[in-house]
Protein backbone atom coordinates (compact mmCIF):
# COMPACT_ATOMS: atom_id res chain seq x y z
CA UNK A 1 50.99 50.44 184.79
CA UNK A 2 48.95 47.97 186.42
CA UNK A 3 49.64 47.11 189.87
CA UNK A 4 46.43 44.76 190.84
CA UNK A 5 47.75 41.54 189.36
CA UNK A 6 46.50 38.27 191.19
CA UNK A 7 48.88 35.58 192.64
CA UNK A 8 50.39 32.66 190.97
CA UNK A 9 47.58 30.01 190.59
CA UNK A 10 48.82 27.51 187.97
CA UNK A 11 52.08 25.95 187.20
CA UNK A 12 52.07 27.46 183.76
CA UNK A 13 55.05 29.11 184.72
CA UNK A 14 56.87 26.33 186.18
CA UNK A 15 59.38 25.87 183.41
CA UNK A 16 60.57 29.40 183.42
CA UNK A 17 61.70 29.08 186.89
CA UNK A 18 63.63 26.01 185.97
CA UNK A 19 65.23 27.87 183.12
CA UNK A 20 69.01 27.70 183.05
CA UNK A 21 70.41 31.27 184.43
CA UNK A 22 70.73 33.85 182.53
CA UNK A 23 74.29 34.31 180.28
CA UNK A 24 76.31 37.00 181.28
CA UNK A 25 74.66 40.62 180.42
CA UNK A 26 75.67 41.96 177.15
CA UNK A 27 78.36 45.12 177.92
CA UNK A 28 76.98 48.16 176.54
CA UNK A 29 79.45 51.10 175.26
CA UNK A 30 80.01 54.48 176.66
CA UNK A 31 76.97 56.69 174.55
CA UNK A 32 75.08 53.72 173.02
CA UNK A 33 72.54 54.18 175.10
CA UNK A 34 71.71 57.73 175.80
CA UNK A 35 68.38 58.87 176.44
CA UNK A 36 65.76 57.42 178.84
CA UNK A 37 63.75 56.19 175.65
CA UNK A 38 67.39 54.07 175.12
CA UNK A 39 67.46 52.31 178.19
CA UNK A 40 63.66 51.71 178.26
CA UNK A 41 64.08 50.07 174.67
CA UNK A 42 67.17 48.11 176.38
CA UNK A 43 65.42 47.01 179.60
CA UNK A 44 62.54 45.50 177.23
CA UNK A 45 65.25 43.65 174.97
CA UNK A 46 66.78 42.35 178.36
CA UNK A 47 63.81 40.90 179.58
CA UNK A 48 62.30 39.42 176.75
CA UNK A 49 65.29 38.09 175.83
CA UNK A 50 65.27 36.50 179.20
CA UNK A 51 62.32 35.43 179.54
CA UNK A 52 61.01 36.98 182.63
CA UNK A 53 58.12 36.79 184.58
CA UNK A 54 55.54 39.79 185.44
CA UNK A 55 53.02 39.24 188.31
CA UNK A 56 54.34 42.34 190.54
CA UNK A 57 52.49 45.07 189.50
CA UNK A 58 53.40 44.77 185.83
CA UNK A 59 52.25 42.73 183.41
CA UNK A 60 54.82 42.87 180.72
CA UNK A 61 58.54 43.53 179.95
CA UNK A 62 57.44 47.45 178.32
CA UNK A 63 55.49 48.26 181.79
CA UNK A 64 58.12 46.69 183.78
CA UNK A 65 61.18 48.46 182.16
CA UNK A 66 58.91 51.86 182.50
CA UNK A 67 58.52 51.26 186.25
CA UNK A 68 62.36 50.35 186.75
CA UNK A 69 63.78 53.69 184.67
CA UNK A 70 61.28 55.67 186.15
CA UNK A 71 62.11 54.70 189.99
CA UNK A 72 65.37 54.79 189.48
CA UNK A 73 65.49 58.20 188.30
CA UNK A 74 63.00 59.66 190.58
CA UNK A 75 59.95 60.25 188.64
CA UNK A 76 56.10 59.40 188.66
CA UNK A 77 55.67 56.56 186.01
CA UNK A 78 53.07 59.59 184.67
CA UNK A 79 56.14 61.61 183.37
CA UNK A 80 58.26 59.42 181.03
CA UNK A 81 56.57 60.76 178.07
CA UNK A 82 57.17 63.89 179.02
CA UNK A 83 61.13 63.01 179.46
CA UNK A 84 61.52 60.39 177.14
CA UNK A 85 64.01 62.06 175.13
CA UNK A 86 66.05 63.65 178.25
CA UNK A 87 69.09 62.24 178.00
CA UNK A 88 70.46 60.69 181.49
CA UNK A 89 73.67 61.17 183.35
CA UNK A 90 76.97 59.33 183.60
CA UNK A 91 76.10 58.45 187.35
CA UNK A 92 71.83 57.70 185.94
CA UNK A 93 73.52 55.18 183.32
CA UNK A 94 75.44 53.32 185.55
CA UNK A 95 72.68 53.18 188.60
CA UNK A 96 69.65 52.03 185.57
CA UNK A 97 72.33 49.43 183.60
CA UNK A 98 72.89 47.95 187.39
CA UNK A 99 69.28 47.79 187.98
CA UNK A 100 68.37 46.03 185.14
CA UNK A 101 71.50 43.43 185.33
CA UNK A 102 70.68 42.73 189.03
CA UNK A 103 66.76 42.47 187.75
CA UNK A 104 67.75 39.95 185.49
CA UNK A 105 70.05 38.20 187.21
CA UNK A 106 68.72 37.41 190.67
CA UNK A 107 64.67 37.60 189.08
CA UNK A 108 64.18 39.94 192.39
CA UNK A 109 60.70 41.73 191.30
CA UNK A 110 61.27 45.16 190.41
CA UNK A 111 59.07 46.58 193.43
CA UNK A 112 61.55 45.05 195.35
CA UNK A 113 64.76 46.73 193.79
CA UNK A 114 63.43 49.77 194.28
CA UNK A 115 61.12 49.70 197.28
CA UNK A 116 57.89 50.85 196.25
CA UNK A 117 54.83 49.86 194.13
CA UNK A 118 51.82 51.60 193.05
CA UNK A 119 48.06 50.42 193.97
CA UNK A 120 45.33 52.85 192.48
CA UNK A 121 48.02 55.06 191.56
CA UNK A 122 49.32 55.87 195.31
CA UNK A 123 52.46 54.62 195.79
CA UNK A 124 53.80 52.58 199.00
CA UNK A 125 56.82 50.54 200.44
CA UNK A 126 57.74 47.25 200.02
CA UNK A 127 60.39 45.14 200.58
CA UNK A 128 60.83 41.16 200.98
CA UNK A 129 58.96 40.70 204.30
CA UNK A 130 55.39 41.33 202.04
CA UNK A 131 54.16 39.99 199.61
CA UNK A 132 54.46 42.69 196.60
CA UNK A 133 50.78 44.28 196.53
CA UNK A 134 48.81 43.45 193.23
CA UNK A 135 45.30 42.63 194.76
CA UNK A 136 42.09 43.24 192.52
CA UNK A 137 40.43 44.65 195.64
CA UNK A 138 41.57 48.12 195.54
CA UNK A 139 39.76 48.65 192.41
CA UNK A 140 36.51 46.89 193.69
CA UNK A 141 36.45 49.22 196.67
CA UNK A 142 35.85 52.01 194.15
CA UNK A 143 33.95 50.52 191.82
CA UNK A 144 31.45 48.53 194.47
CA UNK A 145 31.56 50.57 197.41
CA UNK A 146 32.89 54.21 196.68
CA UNK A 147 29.25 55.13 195.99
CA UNK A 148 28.64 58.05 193.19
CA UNK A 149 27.29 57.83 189.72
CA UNK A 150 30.85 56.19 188.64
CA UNK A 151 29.96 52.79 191.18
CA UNK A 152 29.01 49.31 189.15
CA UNK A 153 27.23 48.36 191.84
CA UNK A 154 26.91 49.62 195.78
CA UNK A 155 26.94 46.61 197.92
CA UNK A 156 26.98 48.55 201.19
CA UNK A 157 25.07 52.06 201.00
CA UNK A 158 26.74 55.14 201.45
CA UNK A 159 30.77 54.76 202.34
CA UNK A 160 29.73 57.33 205.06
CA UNK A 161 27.87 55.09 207.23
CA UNK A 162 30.44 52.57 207.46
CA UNK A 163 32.49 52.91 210.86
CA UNK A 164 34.07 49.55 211.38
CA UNK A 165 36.50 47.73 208.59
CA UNK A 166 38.49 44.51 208.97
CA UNK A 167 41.76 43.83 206.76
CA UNK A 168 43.15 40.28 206.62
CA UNK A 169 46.21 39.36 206.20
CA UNK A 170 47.35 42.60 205.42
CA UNK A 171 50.77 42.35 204.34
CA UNK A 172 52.20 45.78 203.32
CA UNK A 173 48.87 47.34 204.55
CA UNK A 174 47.87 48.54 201.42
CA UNK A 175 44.51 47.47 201.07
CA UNK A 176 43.73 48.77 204.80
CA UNK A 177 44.83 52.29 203.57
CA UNK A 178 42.56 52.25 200.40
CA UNK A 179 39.58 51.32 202.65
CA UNK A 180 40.31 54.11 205.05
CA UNK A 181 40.01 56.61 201.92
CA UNK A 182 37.07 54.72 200.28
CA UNK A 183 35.57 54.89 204.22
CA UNK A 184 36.02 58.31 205.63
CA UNK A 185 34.44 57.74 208.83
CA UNK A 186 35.66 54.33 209.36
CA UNK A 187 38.06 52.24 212.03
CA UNK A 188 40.26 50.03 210.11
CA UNK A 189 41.60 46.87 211.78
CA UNK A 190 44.50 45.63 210.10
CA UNK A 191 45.51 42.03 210.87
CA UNK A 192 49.02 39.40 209.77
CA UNK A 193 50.27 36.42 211.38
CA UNK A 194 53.45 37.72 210.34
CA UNK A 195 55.14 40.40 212.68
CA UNK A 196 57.83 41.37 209.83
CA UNK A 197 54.57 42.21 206.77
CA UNK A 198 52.98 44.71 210.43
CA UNK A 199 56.12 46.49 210.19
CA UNK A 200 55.94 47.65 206.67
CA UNK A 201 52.29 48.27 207.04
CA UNK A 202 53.44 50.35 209.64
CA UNK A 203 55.64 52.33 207.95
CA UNK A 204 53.16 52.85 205.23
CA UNK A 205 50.45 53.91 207.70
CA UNK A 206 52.68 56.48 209.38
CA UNK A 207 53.93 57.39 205.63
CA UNK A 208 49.68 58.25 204.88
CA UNK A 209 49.25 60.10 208.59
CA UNK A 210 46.51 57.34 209.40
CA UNK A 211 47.72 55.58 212.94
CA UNK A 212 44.32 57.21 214.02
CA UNK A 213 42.62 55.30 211.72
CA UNK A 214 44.10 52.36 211.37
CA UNK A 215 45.12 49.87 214.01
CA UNK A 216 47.83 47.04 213.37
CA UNK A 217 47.26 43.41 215.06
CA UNK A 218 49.04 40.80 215.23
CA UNK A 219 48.15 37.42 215.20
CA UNK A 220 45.98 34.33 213.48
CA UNK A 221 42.74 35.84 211.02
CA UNK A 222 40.55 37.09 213.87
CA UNK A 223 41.77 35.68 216.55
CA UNK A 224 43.00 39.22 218.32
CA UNK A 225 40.19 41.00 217.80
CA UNK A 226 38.33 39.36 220.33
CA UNK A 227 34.19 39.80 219.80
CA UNK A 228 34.93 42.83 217.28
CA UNK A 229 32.13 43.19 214.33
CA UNK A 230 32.67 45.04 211.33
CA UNK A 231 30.49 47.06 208.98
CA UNK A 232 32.55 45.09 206.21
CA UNK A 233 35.62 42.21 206.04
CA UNK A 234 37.89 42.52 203.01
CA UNK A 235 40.82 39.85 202.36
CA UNK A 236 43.38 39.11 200.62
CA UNK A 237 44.34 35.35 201.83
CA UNK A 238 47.22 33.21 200.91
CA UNK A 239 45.00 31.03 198.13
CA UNK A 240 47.84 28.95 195.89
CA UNK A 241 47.09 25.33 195.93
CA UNK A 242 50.32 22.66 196.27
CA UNK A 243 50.76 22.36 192.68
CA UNK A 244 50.91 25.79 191.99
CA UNK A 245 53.30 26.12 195.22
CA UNK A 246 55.48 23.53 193.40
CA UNK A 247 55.65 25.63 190.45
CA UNK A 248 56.24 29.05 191.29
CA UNK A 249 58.57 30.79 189.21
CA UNK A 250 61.87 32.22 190.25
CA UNK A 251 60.12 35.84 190.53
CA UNK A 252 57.67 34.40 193.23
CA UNK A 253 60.15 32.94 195.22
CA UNK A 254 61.94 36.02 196.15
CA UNK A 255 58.72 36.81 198.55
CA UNK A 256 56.84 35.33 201.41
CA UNK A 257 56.25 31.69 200.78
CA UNK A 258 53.66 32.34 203.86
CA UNK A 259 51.47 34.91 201.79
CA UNK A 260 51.14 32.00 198.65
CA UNK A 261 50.55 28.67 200.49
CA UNK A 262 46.83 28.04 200.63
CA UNK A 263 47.14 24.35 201.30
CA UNK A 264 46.48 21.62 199.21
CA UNK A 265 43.62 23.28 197.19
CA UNK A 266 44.14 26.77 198.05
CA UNK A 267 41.05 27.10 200.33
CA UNK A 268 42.81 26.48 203.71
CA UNK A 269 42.93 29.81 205.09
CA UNK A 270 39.55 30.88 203.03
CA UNK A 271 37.61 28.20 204.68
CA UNK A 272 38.16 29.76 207.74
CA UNK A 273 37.70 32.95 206.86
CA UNK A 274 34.28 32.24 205.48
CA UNK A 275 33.28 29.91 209.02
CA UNK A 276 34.33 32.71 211.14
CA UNK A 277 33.41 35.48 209.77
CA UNK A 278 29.48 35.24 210.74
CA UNK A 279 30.54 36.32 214.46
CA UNK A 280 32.38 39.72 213.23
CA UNK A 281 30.28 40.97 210.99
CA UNK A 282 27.15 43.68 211.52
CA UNK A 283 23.85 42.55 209.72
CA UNK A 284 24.33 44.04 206.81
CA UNK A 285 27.56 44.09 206.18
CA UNK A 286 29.58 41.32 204.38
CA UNK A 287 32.52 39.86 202.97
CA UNK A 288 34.92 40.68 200.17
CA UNK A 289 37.37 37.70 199.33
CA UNK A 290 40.39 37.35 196.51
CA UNK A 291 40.92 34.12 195.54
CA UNK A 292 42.91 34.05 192.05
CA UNK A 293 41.65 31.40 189.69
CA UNK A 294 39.95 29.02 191.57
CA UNK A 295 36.39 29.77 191.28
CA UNK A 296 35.64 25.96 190.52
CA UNK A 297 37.15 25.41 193.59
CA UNK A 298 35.54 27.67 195.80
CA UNK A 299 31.69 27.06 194.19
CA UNK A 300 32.55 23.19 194.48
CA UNK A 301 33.63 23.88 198.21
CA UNK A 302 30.93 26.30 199.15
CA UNK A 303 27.36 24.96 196.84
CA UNK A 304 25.43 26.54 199.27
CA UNK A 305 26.43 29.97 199.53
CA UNK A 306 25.12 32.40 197.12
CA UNK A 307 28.58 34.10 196.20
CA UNK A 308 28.35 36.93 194.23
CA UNK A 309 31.47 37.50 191.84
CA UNK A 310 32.91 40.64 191.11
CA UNK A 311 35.19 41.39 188.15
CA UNK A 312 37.53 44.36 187.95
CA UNK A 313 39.43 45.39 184.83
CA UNK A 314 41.95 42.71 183.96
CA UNK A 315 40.20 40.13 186.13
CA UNK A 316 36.88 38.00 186.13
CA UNK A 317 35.90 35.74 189.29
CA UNK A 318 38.62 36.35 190.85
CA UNK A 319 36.94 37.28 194.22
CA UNK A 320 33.71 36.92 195.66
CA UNK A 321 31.28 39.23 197.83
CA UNK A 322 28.88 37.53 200.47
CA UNK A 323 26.20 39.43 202.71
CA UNK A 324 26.56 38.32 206.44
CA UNK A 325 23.01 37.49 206.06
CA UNK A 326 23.70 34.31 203.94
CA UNK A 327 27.19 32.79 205.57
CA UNK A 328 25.79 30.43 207.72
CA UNK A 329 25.86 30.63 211.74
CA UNK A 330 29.29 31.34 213.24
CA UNK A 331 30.70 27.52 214.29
């Protein structure tokens, strides 16, 4: 189950979240469904049916239904082979045929029914003040910077010597977590504009035992960390340009309009990330930026810089690494 999924850039979706609601759910008899392989098989057949949308974490109705059955019931998404032919309770049925109604019905994303999602296969909160957590980042900072024989590429020496890392717009705090483990000896900064998204982060700090590590600040990109520099800057930024805004499906709409809009072509916030970041970085250090699917975009708005794109997995130029020896002189 995939939970590094990028955020809506086109409006490809736009006519599923003007379908017509869904019909009333289909009632399902007392032992038709009995085991959890049943209501997996069901969940799918709901949702396809349906025609949902998967950008939280899952990408498709199987790993979607597997996630729902498995959090409902209590177990890692690791062990539904393993109980696949367990057959559930009277009280289990009832709770998992609710789950997947409301699912369908109100297109809430799963992570959101039941609270949690799963980045790098650690699991966290979430609820409807974030953004549900499906950045490409979390795998970069293990493949690019985790060091070891297993690294693609190590854009910033040994994880030891890195003290000082900056998370922006943080949300659910996620990412700021994963850098702590990637950086052992590091200070993690953790900053949102939004005071509801530093709550949750809280909570999932204080869940992983790292309010040592990891400090929470409030306020506009790096606006509250006064002259602060950092050994490296990761980000996350709201990047979905006015069209895609326009067309987000129903799913989408459930979270933080605040952690989408990117302005007219998506580059609002990155632009200023990129200006300002000169003045908090360490030579040396640099810059790792998400930005969905508009690599046109960015090359067309930056022809100067010599970005370097990293591709994870399921992604390719999808975000961008800079050195803070080539961003130009802090403005």
């Amino acid at each position: 189950m995939n939970a590094e999924r990028s955020k809506p850039k086109t409006t490809a979706t736009s006519r599923v979240a003007r379908k017509a609601a869904p019909a009333r759910a289909p009632k399902v008899g007392r032992g038709e469904l009995v085991t959890l392989f049943d209501f997996l098989r069901y969940a799918v057949s709901r949702f396809s049916e349906e025609q949902m949308v998967f950008a939280h974490g899952t990408t498709d109705p199987l790993a979607d239904a597997a996630f729902l059955v498995c959090e409902a019931l209590h177990l890692h998404p690791d062990q539904f082979e393993m109980f696949a032919s367990a057959r559930v309770t009277a009280n289990e049925a009832a709770k998992l045929l609710g789950l997947i109604a409301q699912r369908v019905r109100t297109r809430k994303p799963t992570a959101y029914l039941v609270n949690k999602v799963y980045m790098r296969g650690l699991p966290f909160y979430v609820d409807e003040r974030v953004i549900v957590p499906r950045s490409f980042i979390g795998e970069l900072l293990d493949s690019h910077f985790g060091g070891g024989e297993d690294a693609a590429v190590d854009l910033i020496g040994d994880p030891a010597d890195v003290t000082r890392v900056l998370d922006l717009c943080t949300g659910s705090g996620c990412l700021a977590i994963l850098a702590s483990r990637t950086f052992p000896n590091a200070q993690v900064d953790a900053v949102d504009l939004s005071k509801d998204a530093l709550k949750v982060a809280a909570r999932n700090v204080a869940d992983y035992g790292l309010e040592d590590r990891i400090s929470l600040h409030h306020g506009d990109l790096f606006a509250p960390l006064g002259n602060a520099r950092y050994d490296l800057i990761i980000s996350n930024p709201p990047y979905v340009d006015a069209q895609g805004m326009a067309g987000l499906p129903r799913e989408c709409r459930h979270e933080p309009a605040m952690a989408f809009d990117g302005g007219d072509d998506g580059l609002d916030i990155v632009r200023r990330i990129v200006s300002e970041a000169p003045a908090h970085l360490h030579p040396g250090g640099g810059l790792v930026c998400e930005i969905g699917r508009g690599r046109d975009v960015v090359e067309a708005a930056f022809p100067d810089l010599p970005l370097l794109w990293l591709d994870t997995e399921e992604s390719e130029g999808e975000v961008f690494w800079i050195d803070a020896a080539a961003l130009p002189a802090a403005s």
